[in-house]
C-alpha atoms as a PDB file:
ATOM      1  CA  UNK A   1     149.522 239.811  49.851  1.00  0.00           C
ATOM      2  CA  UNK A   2     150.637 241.141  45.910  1.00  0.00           C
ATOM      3  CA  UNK A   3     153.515 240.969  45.371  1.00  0.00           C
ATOM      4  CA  UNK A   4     155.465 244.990  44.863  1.00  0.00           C
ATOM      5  CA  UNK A   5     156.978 244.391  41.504  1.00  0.00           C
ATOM      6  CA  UNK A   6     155.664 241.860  39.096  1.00  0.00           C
ATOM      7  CA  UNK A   7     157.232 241.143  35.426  1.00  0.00           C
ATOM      8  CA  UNK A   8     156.195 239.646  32.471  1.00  0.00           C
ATOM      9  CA  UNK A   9     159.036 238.740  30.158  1.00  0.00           C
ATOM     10  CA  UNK A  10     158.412 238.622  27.473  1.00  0.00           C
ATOM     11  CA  UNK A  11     154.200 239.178  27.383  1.00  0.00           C
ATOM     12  CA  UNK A  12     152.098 237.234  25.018  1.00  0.00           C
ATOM     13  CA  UNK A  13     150.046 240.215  24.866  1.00  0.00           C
ATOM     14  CA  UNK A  14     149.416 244.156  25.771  1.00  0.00           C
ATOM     15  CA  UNK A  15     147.399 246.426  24.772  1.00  0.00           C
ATOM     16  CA  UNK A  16     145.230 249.696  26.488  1.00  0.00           C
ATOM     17  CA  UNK A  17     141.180 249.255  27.130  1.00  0.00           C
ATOM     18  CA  UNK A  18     138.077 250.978  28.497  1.00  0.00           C
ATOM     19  CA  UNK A  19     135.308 250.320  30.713  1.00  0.00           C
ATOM     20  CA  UNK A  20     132.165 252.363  30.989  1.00  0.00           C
ATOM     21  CA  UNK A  21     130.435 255.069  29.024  1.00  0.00           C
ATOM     22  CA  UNK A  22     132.077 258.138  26.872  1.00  0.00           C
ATOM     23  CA  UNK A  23     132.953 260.733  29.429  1.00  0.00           C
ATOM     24  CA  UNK A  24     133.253 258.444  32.417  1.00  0.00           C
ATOM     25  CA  UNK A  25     135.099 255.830  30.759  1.00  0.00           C
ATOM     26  CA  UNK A  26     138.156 254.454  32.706  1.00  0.00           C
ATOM     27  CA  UNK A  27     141.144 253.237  30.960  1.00  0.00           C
ATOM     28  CA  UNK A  28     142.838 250.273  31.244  1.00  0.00           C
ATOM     29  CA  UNK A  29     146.904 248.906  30.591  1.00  0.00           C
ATOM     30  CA  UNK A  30     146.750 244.718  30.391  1.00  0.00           C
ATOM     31  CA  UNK A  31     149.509 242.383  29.578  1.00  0.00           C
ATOM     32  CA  UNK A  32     149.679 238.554  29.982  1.00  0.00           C
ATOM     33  CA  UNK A  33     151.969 236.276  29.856  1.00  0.00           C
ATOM     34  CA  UNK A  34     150.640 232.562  29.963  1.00  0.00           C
ATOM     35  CA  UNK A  35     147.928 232.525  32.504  1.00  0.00           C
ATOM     36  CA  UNK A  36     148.677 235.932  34.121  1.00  0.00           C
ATOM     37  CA  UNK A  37     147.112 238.738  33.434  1.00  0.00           C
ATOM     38  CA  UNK A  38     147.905 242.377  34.790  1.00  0.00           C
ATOM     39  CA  UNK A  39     145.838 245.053  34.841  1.00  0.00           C
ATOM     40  CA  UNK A  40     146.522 248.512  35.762  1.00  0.00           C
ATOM     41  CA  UNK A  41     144.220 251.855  35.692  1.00  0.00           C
ATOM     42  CA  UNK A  42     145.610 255.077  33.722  1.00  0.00           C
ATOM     43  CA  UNK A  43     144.350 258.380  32.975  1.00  0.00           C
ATOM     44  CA  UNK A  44     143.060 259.472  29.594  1.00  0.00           C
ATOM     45  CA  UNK A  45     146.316 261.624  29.498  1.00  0.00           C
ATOM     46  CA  UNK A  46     148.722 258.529  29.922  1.00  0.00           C
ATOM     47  CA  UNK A  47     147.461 256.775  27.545  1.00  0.00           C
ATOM     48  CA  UNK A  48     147.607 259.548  24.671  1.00  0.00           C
ATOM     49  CA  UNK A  49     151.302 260.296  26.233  1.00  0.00           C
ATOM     50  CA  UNK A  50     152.196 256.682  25.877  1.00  0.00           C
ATOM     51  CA  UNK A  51     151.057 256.458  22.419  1.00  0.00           C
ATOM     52  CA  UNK A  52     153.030 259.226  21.427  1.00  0.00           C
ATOM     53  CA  UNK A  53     156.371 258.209  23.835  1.00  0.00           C
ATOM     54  CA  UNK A  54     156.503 254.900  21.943  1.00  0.00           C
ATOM     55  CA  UNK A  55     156.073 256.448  18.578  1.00  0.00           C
ATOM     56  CA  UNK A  56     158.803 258.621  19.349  1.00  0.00           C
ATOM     57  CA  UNK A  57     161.241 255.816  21.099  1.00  0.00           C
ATOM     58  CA  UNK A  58     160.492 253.571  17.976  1.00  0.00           C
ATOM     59  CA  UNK A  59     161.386 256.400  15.398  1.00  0.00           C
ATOM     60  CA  UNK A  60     164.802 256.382  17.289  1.00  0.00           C
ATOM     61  CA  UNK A  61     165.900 253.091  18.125  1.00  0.00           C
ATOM     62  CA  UNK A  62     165.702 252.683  13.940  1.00  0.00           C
ATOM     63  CA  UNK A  63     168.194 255.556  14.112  1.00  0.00           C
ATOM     64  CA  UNK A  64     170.196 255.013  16.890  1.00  0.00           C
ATOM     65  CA  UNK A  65     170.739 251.106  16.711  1.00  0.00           C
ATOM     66  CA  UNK A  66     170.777 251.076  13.306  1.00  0.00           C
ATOM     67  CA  UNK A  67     167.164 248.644  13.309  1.00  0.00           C
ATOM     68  CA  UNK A  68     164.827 248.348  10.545  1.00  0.00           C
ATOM     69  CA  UNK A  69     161.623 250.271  11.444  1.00  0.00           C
ATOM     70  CA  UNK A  70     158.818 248.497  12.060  1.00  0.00           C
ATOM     71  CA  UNK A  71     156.231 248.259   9.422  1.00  0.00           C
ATOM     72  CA  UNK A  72     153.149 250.224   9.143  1.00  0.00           C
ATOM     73  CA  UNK A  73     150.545 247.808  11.307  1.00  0.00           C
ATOM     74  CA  UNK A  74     147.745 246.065  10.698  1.00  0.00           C
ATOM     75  CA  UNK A  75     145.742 246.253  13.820  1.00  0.00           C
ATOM     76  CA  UNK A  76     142.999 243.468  12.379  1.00  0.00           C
ATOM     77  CA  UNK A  77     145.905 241.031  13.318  1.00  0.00           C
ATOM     78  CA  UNK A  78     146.233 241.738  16.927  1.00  0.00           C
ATOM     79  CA  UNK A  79     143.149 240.924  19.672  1.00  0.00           C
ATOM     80  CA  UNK A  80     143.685 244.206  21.457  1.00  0.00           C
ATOM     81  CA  UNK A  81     140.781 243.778  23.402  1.00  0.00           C
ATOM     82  CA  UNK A  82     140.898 243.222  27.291  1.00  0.00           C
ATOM     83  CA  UNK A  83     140.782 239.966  28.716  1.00  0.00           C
ATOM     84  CA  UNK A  84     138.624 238.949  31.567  1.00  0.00           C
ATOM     85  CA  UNK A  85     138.974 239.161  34.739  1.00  0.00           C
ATOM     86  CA  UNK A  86     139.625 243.220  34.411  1.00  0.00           C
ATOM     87  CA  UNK A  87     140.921 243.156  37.836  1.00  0.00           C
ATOM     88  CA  UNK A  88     142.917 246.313  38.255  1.00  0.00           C
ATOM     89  CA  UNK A  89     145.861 245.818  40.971  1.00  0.00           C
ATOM     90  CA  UNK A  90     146.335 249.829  41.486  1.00  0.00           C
ATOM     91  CA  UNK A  91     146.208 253.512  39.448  1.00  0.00           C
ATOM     92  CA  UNK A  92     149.358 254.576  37.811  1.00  0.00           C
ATOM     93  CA  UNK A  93     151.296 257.301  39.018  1.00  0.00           C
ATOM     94  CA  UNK A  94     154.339 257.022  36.423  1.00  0.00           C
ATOM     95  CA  UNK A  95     155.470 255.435  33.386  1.00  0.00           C
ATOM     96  CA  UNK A  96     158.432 254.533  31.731  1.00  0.00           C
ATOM     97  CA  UNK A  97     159.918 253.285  28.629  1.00  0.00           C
ATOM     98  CA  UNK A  98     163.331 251.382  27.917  1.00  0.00           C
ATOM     99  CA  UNK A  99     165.034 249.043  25.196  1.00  0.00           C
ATOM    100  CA  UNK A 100     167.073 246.057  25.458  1.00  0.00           C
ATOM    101  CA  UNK A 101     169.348 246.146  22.460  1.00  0.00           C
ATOM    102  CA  UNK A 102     170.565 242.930  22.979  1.00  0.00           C
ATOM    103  CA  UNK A 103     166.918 240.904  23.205  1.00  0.00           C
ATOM    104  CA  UNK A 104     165.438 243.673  20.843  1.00  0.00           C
ATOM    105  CA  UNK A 105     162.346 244.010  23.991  1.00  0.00           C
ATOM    106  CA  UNK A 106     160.669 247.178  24.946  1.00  0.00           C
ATOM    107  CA  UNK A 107     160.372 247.683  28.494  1.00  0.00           C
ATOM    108  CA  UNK A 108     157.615 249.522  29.814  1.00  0.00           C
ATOM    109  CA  UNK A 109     157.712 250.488  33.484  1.00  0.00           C
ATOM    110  CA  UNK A 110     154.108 251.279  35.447  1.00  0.00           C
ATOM    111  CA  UNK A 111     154.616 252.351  38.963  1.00  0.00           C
ATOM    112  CA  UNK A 112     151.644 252.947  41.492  1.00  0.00           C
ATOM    113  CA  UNK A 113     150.370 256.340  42.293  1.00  0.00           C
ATOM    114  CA  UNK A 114     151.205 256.190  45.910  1.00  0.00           C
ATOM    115  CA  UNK A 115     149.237 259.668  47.896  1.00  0.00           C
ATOM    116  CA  UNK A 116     150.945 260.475  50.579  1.00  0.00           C
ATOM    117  CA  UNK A 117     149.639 260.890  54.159  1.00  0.00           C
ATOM    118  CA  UNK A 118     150.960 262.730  57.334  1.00  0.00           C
ATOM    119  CA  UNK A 119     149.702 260.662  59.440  1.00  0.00           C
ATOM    120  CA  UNK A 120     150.398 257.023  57.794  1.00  0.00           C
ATOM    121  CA  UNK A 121     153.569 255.432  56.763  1.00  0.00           C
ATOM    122  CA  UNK A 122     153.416 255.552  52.824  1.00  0.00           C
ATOM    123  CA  UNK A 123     154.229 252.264  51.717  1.00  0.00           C
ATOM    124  CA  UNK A 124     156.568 251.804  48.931  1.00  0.00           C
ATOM    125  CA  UNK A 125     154.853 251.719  45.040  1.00  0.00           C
ATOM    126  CA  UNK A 126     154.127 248.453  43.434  1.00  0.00           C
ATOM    127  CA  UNK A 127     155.817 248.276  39.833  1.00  0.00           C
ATOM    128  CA  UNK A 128     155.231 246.499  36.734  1.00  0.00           C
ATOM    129  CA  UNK A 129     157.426 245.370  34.338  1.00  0.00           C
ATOM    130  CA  UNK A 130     156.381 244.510  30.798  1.00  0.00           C
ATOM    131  CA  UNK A 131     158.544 243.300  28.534  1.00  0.00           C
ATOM    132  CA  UNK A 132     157.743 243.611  24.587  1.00  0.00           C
ATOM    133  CA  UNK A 133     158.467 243.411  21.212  1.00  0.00           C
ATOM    134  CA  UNK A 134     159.471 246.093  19.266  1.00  0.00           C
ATOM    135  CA  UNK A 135     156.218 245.171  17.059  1.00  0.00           C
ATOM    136  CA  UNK A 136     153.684 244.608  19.597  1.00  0.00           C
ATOM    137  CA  UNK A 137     154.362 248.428  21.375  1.00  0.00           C
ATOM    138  CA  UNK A 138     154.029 249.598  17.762  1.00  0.00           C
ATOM    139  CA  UNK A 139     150.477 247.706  17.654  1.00  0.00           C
ATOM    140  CA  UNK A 140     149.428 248.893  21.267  1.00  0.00           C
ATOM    141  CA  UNK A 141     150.739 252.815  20.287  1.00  0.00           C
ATOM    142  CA  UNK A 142     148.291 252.489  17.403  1.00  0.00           C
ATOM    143  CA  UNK A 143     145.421 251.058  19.244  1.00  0.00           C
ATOM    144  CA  UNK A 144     145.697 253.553  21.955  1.00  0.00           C
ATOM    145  CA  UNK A 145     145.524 256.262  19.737  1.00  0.00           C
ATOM    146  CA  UNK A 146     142.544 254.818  18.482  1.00  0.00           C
ATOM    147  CA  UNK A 147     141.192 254.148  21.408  1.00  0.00           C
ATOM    148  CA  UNK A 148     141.909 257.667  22.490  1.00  0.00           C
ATOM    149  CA  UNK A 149     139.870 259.210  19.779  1.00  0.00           C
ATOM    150  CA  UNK A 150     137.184 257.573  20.450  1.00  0.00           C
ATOM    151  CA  UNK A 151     136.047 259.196  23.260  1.00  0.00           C
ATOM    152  CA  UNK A 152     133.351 262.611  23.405  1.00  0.00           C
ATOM    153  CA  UNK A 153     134.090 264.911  20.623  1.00  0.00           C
ATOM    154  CA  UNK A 154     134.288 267.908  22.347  1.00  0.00           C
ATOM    155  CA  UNK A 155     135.999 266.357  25.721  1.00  0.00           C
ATOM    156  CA  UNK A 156     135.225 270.063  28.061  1.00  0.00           C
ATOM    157  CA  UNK A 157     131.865 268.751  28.173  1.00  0.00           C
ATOM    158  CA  UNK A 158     132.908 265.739  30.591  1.00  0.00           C
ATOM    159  CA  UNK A 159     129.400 264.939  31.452  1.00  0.00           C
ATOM    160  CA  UNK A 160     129.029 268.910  33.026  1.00  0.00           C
ATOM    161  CA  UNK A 161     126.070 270.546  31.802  1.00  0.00           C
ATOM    162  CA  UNK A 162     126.489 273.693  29.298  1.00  0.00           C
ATOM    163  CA  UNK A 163     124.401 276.597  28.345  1.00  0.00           C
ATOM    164  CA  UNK A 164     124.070 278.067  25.702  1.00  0.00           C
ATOM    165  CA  UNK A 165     122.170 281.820  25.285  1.00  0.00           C
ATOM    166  CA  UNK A 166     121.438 282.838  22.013  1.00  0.00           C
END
């Protein structure tokens, strides 16, 4: 049985992947930590709103704790790809950021889309806790935004078949 919350403090790595072709491409959240990886599945959307939430927390904490704000990044210096096995333990339902002044981490919080059911007991989400430098969420905000971008160029066309008349 997995465990229903798991935390990696601090990781050794994190960053945001996908698997499978431009318009059916599912997107992944990893960390590890030593040998354990964690793998989580998030929509498109999640991914663009976590690149942007962590932007917007970093632009902040410089303000509001007074820190020196991270440097521009240089994503040729980080492996942001996924590491093997891509073994996803459940879909996101909800994310969450927080900061730990006094270890200058970023917390981010993944909880499991639980669907609810009349007729079953709904079990209580799993929950993730990854634990991160100030630096490393500024590398995996930049990635993801990259990695966001690089999907279909017109994204309505989702793999549905359009016609045109002229």
């Amino acid at each position: 049985m997995q465990p229903r919350e798991i935390e990696l403090d601090p990781v050794d790595f994190i960053t945001v992947g996908t698997i499978g072709p431009k318009g059916r491409r599912v997107f992944h959240l990893q960390a590890g930590k030593g040998r354990q990886i964690v793998t989580v599945i998030i929509e498109k959307q999640q991914a663009q709103a976590l690149s942007e939430a962590v932007g917007e927390m970093l632009d902040d904490l410089s303000h509001k704790y007074q820190v020196a704000p991270a440097a521009e990044v240089d994503l040729s210096q980080w492996d942001m790809s996924l590491r093997d096995p891509v073994q996803p333990l459940f879909r996101v339902g909800q994310m969450g950021l927080g900061y730990d002044a006094e270890r200058d981490l970023v917390v981010l919080v993944a909880q499991e889309l639980v669907v609810e059911d009349e007729q079953l007991e709904v079990p209580d989400p799993r929950v993730i806790r990854l634990w991160a430098t100030r630096e490393q969420v500024r590398a995996l905000a930049e990635h993801t935004r990259n990695v966001v971008k690089q999907g279909r160029a017109d994204p309505r066309t989702n793999g549905h078949l359009i016609y045109y008349w002229t």
